[in-house]
PDB file of N, CA and C in Angstrom:
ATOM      1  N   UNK A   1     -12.623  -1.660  17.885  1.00  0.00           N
ATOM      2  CA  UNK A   1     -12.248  -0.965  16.677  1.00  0.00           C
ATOM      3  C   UNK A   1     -13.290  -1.293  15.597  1.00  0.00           C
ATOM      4  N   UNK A   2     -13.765  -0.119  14.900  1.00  0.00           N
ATOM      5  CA  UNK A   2     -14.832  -0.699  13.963  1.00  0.00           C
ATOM      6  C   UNK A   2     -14.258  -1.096  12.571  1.00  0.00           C
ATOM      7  N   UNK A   3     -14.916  -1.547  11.636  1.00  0.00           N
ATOM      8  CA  UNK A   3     -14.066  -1.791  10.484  1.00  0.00           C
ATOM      9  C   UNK A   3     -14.025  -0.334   9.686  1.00  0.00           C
ATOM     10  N   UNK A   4     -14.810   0.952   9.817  1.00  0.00           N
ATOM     11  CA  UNK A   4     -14.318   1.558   9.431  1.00  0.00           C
ATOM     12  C   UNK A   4     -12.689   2.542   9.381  1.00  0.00           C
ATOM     13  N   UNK A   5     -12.505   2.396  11.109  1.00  0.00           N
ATOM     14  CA  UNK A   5     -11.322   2.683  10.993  1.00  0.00           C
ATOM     15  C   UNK A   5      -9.721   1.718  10.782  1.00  0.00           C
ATOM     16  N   UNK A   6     -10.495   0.423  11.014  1.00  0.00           N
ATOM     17  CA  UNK A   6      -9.066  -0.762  10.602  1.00  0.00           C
ATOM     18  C   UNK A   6      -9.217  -0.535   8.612  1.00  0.00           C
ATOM     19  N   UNK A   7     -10.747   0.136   8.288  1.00  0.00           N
ATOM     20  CA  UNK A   7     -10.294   0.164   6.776  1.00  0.00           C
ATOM     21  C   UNK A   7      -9.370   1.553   6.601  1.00  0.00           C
ATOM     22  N   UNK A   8      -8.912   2.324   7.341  1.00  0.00           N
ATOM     23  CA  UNK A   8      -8.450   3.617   7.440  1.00  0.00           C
ATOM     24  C   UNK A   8      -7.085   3.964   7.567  1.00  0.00           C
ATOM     25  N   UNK A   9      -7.072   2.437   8.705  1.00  0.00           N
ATOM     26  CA  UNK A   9      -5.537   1.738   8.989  1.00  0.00           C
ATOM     27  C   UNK A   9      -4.889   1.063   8.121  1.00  0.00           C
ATOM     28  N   UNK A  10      -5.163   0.126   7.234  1.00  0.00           N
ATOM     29  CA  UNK A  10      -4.966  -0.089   5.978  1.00  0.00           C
ATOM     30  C   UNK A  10      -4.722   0.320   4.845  1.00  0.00           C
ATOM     31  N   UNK A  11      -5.542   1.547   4.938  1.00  0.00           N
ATOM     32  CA  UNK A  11      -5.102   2.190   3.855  1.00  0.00           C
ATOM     33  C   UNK A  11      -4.213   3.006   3.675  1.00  0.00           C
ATOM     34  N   UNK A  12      -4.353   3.556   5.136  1.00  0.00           N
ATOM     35  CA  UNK A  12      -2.717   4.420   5.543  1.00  0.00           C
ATOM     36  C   UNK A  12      -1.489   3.276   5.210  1.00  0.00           C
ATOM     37  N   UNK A  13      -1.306   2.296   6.041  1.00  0.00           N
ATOM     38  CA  UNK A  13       0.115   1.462   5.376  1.00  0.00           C
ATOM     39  C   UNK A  13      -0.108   1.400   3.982  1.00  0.00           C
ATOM     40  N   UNK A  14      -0.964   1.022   2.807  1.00  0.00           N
ATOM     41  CA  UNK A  14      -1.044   0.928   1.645  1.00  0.00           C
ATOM     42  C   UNK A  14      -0.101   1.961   1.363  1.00  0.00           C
ATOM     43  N   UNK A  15      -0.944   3.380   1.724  1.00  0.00           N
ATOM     44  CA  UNK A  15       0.066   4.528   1.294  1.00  0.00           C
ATOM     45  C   UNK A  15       0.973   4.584   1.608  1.00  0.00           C
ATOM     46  N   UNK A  16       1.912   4.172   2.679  1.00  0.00           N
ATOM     47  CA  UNK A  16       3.171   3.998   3.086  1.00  0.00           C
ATOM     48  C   UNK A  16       4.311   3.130   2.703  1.00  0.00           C
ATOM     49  N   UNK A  17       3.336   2.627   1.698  1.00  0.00           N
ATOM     50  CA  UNK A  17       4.489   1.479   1.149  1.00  0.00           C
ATOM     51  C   UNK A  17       4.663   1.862  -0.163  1.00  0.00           C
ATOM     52  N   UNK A  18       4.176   3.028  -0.995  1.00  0.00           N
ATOM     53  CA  UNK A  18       4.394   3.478  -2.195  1.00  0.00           C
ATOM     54  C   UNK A  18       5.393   4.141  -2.315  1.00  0.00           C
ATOM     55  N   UNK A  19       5.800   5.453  -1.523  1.00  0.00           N
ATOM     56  CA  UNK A  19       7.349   6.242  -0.925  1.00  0.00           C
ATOM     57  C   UNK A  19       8.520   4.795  -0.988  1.00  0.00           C
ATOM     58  N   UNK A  20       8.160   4.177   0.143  1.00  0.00           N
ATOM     59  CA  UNK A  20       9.182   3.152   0.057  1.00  0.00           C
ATOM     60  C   UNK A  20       9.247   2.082  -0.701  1.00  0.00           C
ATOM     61  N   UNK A  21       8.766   1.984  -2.546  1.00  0.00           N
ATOM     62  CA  UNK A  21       8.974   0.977  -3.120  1.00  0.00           C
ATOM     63  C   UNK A  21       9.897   2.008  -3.721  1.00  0.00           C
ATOM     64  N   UNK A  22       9.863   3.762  -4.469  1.00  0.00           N
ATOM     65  CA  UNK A  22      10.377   4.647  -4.729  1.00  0.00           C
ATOM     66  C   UNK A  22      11.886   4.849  -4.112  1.00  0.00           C
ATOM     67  N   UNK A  23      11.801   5.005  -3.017  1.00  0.00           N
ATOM     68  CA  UNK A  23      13.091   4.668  -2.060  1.00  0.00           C
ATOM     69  C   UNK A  23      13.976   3.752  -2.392  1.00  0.00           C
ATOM     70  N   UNK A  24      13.526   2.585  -2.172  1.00  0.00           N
ATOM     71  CA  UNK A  24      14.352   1.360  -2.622  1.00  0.00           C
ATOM     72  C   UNK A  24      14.787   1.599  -4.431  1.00  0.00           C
ATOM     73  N   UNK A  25      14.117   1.662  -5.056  1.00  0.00           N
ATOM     74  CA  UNK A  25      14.561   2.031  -6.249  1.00  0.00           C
ATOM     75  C   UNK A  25      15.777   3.050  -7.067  1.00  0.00           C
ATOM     76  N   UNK A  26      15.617   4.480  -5.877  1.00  0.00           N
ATOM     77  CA  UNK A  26      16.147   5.282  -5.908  1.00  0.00           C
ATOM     78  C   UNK A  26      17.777   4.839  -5.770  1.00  0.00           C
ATOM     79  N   UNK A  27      17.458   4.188  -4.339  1.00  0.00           N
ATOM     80  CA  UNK A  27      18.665   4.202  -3.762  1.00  0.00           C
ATOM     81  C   UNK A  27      19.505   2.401  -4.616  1.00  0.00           C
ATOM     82  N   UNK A  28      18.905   1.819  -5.387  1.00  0.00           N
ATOM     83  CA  UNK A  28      19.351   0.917  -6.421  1.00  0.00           C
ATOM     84  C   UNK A  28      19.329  -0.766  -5.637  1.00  0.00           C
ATOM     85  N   UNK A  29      18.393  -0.746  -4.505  1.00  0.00           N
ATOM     86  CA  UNK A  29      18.293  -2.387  -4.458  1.00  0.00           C
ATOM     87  C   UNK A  29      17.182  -2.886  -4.995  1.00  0.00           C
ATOM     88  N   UNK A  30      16.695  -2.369  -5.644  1.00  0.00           N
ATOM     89  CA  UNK A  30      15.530  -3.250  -6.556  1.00  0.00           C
ATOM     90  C   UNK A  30      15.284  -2.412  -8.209  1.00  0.00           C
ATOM     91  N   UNK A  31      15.364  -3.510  -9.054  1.00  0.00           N
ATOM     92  CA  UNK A  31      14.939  -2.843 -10.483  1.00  0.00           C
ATOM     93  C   UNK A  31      13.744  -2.293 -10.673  1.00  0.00           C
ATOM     94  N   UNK A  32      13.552  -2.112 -11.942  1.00  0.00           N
ATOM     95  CA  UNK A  32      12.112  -1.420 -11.919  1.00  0.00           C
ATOM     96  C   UNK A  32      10.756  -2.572 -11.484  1.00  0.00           C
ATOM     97  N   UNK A  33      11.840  -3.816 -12.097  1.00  0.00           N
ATOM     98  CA  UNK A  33      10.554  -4.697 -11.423  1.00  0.00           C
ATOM     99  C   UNK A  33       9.871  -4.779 -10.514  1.00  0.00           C
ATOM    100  N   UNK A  34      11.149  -4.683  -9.809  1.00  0.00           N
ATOM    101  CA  UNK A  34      10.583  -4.613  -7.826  1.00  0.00           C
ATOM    102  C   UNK A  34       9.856  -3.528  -7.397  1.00  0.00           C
ATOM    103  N   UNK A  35      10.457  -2.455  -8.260  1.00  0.00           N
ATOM    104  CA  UNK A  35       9.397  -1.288  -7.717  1.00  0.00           C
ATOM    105  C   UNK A  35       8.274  -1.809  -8.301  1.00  0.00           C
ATOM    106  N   UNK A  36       8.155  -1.933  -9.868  1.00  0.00           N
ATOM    107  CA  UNK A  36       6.551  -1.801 -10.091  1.00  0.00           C
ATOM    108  C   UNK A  36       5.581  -3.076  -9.355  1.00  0.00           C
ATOM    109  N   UNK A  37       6.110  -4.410  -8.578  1.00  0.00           N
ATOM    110  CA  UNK A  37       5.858  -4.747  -7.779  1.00  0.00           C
ATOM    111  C   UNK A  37       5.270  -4.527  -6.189  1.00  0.00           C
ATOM    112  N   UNK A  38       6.205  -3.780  -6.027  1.00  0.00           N
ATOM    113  CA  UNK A  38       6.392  -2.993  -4.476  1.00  0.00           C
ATOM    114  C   UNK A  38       4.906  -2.223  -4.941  1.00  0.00           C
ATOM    115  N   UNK A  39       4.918  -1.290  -6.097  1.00  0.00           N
ATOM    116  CA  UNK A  39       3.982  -0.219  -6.038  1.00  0.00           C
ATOM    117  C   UNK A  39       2.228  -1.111  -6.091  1.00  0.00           C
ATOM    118  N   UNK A  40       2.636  -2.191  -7.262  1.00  0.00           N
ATOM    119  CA  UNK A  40       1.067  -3.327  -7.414  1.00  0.00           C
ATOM    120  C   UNK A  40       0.956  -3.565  -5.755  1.00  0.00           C
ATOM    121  N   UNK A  41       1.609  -4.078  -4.911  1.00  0.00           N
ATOM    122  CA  UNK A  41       1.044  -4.584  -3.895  1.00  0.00           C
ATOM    123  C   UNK A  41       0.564  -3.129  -2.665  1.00  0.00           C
ATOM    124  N   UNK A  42       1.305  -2.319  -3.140  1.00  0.00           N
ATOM    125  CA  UNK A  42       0.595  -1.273  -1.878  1.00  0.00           C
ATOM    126  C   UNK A  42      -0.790  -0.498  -2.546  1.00  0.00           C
ATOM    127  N   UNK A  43      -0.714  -1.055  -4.060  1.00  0.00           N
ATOM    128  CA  UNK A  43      -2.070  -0.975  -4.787  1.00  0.00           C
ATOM    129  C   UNK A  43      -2.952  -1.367  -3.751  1.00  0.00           C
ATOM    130  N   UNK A  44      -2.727  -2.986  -3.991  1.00  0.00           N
ATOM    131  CA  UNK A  44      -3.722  -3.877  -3.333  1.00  0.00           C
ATOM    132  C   UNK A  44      -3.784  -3.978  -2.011  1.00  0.00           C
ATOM    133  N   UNK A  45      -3.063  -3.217  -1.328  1.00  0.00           N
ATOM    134  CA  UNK A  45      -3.461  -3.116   0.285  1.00  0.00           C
ATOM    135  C   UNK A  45      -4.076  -1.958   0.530  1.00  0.00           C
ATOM    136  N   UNK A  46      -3.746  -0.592  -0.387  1.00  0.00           N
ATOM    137  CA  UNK A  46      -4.755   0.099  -0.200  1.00  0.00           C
ATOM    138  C   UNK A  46      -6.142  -0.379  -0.626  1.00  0.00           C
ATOM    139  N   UNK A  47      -6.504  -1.091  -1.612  1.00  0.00           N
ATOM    140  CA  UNK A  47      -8.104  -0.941  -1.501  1.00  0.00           C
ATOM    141  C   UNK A  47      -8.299  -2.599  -1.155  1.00  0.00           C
ATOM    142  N   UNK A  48      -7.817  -2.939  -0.506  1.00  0.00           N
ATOM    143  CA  UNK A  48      -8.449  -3.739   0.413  1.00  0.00           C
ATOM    144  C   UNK A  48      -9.142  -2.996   1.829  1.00  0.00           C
ATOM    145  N   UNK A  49      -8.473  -2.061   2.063  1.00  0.00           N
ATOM    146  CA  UNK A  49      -8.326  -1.047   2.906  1.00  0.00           C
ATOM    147  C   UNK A  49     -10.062  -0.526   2.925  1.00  0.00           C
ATOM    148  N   UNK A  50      -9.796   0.098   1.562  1.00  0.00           N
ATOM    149  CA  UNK A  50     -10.701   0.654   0.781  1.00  0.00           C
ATOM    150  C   UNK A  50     -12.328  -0.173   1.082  1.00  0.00           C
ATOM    151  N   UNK A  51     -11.937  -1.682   0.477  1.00  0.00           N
ATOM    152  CA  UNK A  51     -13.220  -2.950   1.064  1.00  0.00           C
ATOM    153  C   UNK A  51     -13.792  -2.377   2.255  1.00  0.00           C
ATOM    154  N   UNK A  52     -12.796  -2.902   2.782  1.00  0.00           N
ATOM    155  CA  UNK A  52     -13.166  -2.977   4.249  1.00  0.00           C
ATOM    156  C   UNK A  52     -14.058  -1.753   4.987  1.00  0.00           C
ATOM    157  N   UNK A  53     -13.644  -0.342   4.472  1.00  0.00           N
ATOM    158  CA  UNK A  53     -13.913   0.743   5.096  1.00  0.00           C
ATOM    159  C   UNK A  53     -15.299   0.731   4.361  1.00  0.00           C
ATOM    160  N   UNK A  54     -15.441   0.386   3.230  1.00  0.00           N
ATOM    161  CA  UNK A  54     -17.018   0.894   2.837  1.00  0.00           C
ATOM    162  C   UNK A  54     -17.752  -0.786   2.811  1.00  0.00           C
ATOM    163  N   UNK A  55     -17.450  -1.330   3.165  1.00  0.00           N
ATOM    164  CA  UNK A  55     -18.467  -2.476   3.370  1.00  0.00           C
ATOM    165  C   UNK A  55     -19.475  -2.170   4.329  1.00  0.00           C
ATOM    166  N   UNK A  56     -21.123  -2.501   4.505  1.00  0.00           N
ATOM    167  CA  UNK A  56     -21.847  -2.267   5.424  1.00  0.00           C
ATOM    168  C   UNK A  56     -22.503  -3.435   5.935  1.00  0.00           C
TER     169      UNK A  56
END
């Protein structure tokens, strides 16, 4: 696997965890904290993601 596509893979879960900080919120087990938490960390897994894929 090259690192361009584990940076591709990464960034896809990043994006997958933004719906579901929204979700959880919606549906009332986490305050806004947790979401705006939930949302900072699928920040930071997308562009780690991001690193990874354009590093040479």
């Amino acid at each position: 696997m090259t690192r361009r596509s584990l940076g591709r893979i990464v960034q896809f879960v990043g994006l997958l965890i933004l719906p579901f900080g929204m979700a959880t919120e919606l549906v009332g087990k986490t305050g806004e904290g947790g979401l705006l938490l939930i949302m900072a960390g699928g920040g930071l897994v997308f562009y780690v993601g991001y690193l990874l894929q354009h590093r040479t």
